[in-house]
Protein backbone atom coordinates (compact mmCIF):
# COMPACT_ATOMS: atom_id res chain seq x y z
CA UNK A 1 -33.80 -157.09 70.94
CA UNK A 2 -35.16 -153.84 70.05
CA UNK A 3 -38.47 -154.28 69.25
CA UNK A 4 -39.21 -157.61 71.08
CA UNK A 5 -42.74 -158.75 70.82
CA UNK A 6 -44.88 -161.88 70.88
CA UNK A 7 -46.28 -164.45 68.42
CA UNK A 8 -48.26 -167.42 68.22
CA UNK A 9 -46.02 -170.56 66.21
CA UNK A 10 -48.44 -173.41 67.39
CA UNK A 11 -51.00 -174.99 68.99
CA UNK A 12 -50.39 -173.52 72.45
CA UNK A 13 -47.04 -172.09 71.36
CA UNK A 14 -45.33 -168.49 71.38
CA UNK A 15 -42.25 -167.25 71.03
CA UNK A 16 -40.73 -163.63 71.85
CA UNK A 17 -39.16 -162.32 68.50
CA UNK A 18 -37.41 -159.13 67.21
CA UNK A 19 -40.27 -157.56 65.36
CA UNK A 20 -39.69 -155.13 62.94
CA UNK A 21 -38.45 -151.45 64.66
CA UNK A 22 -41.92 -149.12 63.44
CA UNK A 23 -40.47 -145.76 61.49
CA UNK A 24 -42.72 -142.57 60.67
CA UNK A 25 -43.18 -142.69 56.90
CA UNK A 26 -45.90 -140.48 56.55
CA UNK A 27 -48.20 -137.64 57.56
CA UNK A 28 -50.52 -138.76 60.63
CA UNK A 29 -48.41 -141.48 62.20
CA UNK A 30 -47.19 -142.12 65.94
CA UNK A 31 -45.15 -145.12 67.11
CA UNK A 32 -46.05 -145.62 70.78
CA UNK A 33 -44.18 -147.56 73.50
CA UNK A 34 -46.39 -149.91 75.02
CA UNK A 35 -46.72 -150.11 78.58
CA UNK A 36 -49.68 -152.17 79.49
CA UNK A 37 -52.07 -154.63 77.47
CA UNK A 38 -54.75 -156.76 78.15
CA UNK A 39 -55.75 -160.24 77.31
CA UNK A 40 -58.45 -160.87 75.38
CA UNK A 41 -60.45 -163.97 74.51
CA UNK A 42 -59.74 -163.65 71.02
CA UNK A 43 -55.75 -163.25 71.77
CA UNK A 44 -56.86 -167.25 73.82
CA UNK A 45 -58.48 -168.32 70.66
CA UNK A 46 -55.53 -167.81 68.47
CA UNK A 47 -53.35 -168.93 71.16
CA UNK A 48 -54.97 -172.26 71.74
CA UNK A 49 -56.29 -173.22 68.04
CA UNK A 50 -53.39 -171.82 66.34
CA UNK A 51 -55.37 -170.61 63.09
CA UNK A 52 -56.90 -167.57 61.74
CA UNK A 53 -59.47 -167.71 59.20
CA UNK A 54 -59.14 -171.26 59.04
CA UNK A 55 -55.27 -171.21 58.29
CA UNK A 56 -52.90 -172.49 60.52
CA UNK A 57 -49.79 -170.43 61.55
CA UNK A 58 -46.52 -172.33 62.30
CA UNK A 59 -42.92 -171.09 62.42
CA UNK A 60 -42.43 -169.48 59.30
CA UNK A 61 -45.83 -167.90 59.92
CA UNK A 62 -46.79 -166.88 63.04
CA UNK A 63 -49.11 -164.64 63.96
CA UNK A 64 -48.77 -161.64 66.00
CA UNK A 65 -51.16 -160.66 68.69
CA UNK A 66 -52.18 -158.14 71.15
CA UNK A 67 -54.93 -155.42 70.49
CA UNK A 68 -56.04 -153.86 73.91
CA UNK A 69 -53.02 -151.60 75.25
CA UNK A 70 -51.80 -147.99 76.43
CA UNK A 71 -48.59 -146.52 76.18
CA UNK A 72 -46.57 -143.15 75.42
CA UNK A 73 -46.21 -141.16 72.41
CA UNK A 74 -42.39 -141.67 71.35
CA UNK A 75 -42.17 -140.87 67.49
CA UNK A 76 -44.85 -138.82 65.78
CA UNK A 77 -45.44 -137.58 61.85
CA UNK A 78 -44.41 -133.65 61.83
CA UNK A 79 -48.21 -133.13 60.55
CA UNK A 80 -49.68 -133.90 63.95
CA UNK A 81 -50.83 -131.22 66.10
CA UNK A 82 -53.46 -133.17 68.35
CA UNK A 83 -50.61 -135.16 70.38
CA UNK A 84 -47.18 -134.41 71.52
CA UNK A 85 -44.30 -137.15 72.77
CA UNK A 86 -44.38 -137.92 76.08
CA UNK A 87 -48.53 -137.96 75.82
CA UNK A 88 -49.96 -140.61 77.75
CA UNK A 89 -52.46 -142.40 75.42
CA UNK A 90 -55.10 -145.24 75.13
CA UNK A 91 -54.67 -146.51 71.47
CA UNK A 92 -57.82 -148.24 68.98
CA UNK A 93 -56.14 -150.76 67.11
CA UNK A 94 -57.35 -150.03 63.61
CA UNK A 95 -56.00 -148.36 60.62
CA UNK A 96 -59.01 -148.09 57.77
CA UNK A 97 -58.08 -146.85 54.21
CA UNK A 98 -60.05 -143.70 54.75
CA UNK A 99 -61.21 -143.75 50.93
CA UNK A 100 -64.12 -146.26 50.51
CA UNK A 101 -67.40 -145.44 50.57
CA UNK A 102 -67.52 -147.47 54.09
CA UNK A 103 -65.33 -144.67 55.10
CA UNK A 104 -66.33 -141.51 53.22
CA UNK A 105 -69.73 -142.02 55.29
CA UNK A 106 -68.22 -142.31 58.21
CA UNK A 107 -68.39 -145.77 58.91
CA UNK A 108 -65.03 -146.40 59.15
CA UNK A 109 -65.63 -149.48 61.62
CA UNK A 110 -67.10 -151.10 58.39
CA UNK A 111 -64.36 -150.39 56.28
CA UNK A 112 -63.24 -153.74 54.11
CA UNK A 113 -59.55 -152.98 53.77
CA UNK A 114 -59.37 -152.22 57.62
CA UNK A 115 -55.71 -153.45 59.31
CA UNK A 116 -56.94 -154.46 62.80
CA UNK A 117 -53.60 -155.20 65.33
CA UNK A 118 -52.90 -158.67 65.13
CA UNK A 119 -55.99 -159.78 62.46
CA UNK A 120 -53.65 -161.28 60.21
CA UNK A 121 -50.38 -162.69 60.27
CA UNK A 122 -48.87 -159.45 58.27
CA UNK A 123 -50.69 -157.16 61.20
CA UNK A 124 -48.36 -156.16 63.76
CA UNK A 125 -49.98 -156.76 67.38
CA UNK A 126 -49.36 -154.68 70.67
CA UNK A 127 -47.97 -156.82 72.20
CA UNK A 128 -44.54 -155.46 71.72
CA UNK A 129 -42.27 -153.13 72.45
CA UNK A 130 -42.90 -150.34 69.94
CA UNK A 131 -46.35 -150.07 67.93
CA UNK A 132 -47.07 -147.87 64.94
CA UNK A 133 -50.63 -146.50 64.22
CA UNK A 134 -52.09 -143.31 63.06
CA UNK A 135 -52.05 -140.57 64.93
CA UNK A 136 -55.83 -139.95 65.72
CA UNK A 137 -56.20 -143.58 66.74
CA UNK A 138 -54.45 -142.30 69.43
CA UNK A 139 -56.77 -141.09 72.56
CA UNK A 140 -55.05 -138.80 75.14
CA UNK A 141 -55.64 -139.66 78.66
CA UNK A 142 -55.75 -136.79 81.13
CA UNK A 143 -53.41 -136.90 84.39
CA UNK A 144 -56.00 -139.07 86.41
CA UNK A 145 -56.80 -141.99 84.19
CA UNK A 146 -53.97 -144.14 84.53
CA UNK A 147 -52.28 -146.34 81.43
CA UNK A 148 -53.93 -149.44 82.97
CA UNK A 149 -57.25 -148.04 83.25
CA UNK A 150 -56.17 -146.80 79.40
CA UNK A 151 -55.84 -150.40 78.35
CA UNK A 152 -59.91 -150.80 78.71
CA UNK A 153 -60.92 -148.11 76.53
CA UNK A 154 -61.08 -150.71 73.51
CA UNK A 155 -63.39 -153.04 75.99
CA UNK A 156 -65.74 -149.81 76.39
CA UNK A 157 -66.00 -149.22 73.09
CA UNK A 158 -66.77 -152.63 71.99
CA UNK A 159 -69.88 -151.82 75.03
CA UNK A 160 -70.38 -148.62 74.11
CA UNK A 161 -70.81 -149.83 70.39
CA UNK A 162 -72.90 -152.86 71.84
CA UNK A 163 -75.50 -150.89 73.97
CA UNK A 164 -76.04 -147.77 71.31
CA UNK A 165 -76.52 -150.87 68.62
CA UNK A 166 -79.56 -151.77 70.86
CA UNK A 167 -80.23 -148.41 71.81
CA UNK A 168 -80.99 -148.71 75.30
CA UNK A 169 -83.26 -146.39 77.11
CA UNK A 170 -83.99 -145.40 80.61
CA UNK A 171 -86.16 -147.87 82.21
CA UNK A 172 -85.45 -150.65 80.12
CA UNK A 173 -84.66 -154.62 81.23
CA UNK A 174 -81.33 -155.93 80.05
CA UNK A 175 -80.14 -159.58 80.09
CA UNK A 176 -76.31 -160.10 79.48
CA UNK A 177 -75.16 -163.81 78.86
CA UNK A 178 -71.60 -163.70 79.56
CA UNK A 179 -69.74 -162.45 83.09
CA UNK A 180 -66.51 -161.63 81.96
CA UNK A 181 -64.67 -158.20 81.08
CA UNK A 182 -67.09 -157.41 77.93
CA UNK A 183 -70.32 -158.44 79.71
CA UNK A 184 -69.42 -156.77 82.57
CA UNK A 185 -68.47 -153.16 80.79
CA UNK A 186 -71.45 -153.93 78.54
CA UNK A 187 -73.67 -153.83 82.10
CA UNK A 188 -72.04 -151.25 82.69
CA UNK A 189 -72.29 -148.93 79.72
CA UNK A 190 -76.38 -149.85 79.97
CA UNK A 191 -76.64 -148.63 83.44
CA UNK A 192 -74.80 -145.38 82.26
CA UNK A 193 -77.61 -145.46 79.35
CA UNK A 194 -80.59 -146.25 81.93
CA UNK A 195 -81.17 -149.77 82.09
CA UNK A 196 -83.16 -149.91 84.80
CA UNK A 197 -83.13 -154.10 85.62
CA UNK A 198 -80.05 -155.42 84.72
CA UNK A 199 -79.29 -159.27 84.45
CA UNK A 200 -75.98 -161.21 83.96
CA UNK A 201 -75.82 -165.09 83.19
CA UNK A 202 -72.63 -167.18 83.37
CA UNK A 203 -71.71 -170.64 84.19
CA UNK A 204 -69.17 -169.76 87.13
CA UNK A 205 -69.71 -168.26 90.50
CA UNK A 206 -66.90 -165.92 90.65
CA UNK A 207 -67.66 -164.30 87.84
CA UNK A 208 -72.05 -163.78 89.24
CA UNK A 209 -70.33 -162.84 92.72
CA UNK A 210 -68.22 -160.22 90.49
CA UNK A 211 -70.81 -159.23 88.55
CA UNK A 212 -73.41 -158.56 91.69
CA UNK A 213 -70.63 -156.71 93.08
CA UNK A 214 -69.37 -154.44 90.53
CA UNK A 215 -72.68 -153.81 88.59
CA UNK A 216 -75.30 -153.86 91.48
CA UNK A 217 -77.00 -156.37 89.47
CA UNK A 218 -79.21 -159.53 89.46
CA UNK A 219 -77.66 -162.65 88.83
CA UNK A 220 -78.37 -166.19 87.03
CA UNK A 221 -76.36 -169.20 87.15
CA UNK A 222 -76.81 -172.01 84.60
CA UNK A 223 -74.69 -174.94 83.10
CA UNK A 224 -73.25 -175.61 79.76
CA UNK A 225 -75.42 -178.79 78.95
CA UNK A 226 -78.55 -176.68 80.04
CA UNK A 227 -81.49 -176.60 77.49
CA UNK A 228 -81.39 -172.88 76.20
CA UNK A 229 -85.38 -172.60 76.02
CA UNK A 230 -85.73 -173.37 79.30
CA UNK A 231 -83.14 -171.55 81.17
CA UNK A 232 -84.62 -168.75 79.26
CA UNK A 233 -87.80 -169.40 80.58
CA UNK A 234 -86.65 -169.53 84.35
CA UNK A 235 -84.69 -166.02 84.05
CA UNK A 236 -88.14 -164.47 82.71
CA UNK A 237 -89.82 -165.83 85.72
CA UNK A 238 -87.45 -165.94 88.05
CA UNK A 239 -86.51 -161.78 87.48
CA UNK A 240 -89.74 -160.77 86.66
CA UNK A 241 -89.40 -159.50 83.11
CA UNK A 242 -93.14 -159.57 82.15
CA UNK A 243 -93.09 -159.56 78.74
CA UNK A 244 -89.03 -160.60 78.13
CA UNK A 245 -85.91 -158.90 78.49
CA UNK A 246 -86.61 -155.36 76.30
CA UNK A 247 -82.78 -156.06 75.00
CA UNK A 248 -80.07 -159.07 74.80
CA UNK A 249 -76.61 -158.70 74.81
CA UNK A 250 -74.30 -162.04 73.99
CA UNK A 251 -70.63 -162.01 74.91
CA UNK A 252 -69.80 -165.57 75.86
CA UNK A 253 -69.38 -166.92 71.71
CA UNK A 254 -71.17 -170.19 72.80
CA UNK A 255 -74.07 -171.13 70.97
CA UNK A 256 -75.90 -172.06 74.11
CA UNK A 257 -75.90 -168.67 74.50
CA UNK A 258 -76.64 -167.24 71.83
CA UNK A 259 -79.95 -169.65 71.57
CA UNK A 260 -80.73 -168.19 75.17
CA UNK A 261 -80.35 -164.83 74.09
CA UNK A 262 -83.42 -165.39 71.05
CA UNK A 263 -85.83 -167.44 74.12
CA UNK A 264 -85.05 -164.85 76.23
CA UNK A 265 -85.93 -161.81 74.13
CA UNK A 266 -89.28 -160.08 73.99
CA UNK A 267 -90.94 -159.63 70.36
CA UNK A 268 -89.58 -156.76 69.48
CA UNK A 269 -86.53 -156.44 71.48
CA UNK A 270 -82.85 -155.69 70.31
CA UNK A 271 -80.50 -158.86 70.48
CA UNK A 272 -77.15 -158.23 69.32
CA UNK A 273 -73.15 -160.13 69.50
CA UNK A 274 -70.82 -157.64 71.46
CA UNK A 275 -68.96 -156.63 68.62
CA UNK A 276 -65.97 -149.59 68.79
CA UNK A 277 -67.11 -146.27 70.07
CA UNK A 278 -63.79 -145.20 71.27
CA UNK A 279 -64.90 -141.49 71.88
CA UNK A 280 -68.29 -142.49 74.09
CA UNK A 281 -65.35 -144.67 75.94
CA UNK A 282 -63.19 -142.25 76.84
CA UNK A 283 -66.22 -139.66 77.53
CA UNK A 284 -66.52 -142.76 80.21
CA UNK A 285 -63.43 -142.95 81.34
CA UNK A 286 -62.74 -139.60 81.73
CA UNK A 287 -65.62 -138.49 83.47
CA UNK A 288 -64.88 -141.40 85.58
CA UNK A 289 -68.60 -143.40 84.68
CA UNK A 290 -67.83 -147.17 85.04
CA UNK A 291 -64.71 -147.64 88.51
CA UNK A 292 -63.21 -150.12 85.16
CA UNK A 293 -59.57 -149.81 87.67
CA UNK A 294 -61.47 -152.40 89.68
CA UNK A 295 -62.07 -155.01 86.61
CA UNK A 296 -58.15 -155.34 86.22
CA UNK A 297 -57.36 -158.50 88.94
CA UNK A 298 -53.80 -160.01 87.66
CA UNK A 299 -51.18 -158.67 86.45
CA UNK A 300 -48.39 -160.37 84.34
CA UNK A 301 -45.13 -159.62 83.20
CA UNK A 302 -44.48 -159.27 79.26
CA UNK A 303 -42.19 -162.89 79.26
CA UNK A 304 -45.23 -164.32 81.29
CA UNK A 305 -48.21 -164.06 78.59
CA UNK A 306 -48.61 -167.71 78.72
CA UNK A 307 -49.75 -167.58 82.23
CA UNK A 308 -52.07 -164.77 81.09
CA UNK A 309 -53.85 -166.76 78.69
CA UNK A 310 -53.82 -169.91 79.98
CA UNK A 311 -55.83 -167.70 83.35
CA UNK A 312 -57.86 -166.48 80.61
CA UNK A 313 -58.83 -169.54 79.08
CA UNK A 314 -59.52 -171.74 82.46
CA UNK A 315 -61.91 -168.65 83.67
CA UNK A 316 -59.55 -167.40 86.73
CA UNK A 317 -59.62 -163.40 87.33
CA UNK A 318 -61.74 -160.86 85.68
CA UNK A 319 -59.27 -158.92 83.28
CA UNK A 320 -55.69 -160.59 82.80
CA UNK A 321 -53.34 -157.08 82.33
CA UNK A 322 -49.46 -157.86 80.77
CA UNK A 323 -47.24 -155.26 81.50
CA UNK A 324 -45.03 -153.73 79.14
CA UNK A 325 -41.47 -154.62 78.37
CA UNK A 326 -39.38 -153.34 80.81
CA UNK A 327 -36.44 -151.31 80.00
């Protein structure tokens, strides 16, 4: 195959295909060989429900996925002057028109006619072989940030967006329902911003133990059938937060939690859905802010990505990493 990469055919299904072979066709392009991605609860999502939107893939139309992943420059547009091949780079999976008024201000994040990786079943996804993009979506990661640490600059920017939404300040309480890879770098990125009392819930003990661990960080366990008002009510007490949490992140997708998130919120406060700041990411990465080398815990190869998800999806590990296809 030259350009082997993965899709989702069914409920719980996926199949390696020959995916189209990228070619530059215009001015600020790069085609990047991917070397490392990382698993993502949305890639699970897909994987298990087989839909997107509402519309169910099958043979005929599957659905590519695969949006967190590094690699190295191997074909870029004669234009570019900000990256050369060989360049080591982390890449944000996005390509916005760059026209609409969601753009022209800047907001580019917003932008209706954005092509996220893998959104949609005409999307190519990273994880394949060869991936085309435009050339400033591409980030270029000095000598000592490796690829795999590359692969979680799209989970720091989905923080970084998260915490700057809420605008954290120094001294500030923060409660964080959700103990996996986006809570965590979400903790994180607050600490960097001055949280001062930071609080993660989660349903599973390796994930608090992780958490206490990596972030320093006060812990709460509950359950799934717990009544969201009143686990609320014992994390105020039982942390001391006076008045409520000053600011609420969710990144679990439950509605438990986000129910929790509202109780647990001072009047006032800033609640918001971790939702990307790529360049406060790798201002992170590079100045070597958040140890995110230690968040990576598996490590799968490419023909193994069922094994990655299906860790994912029963809660084992912290970050699930694929490696690239091998030559």
């Amino acid at each position: 195959m030259e350009n082997p990469g993965v899709v989702v055919i069914g409920p719980r299904k996926s199949k390696i295909i020959d995916t189209p072979m990228p070619k530059i066709t215009g001015p600020n392009e790069a085609i990047v060989r991917i070397k490392f991605g990382g698993v993502c609860g949305s890639d699970v999502h897909f994987w298990a429900d087989c839909a997107i939107d509402g519309n169910l893939v099958s043979e005929e139309k599957y659905l590519p996925l695969g949006h967190e992943a590094s690699g190295i420059d191997v074909f870029i547009s004669s234009d570019v002057t900000s990256l050369k091949v060989g360049d080591n780079v982390a890449i944000e999976p996005a390509n916005p028109c760059r026209s609409c008024i969601r753009c022209r201000e800047g907001l580019y994040n917003l932008c209706p006619f954005m092509k996220n990786a893998a959104s949609a079943t005409e999307y190519p996804g990273t994880l394949t072989k060869f991936f085309k993009l435009p050339a400033d979506f591409c980030y270029e990661l000095p000598d000592y940030v490796s690829l795999e640490e590359g692969v979680l600059a799209e989970p720091l920017a989905v923080a970084a967006h998260s915490v700057r939404m809420i605008g954290i300040k120094p001294g500030q309480s923060l409660v964080i329902y959700g103990a996996g890879t986006i809570g965590l770098v979400c903790g994180a990125v607050a600490k960097v911003f001055g949280a001062r009392k930071l609080v993660l819930v989660d349903i599973l003990d390796s994930k608090l133990e992780f958490a206490k661990k990596f972030l320093n960080c006060e812990t709460f366990k509950t359950s799934p059938g717990a009544d969201p008002e009143s686990a609320a009510g014992e994390i105020i007490e039982t942390f001391n937060l006076g008045l409520d949490a000053d600011a609420v992140i969710e990144a679990t997708g439950a509605a438990s939690s986000t129910m929790g998130c509202v109780y647990v919120a001072r009047k006032g406060a800033h609640f918001v859905h971790s939702k990307g700041d790529y360049r406060v990411a790798m201002d992170i990465l590079e100045n070597r802010l958040v140890p995110v080398k230690e968040l990576i815990t598996a490590m799968y190869n490419f023909e193994e990505i069922e094994l990655a998800w299906q860790a994912t999806l029963s809660g084992k590990e912290i970050k699930n990493m694929v490696q690239g296809v091998l030559d």
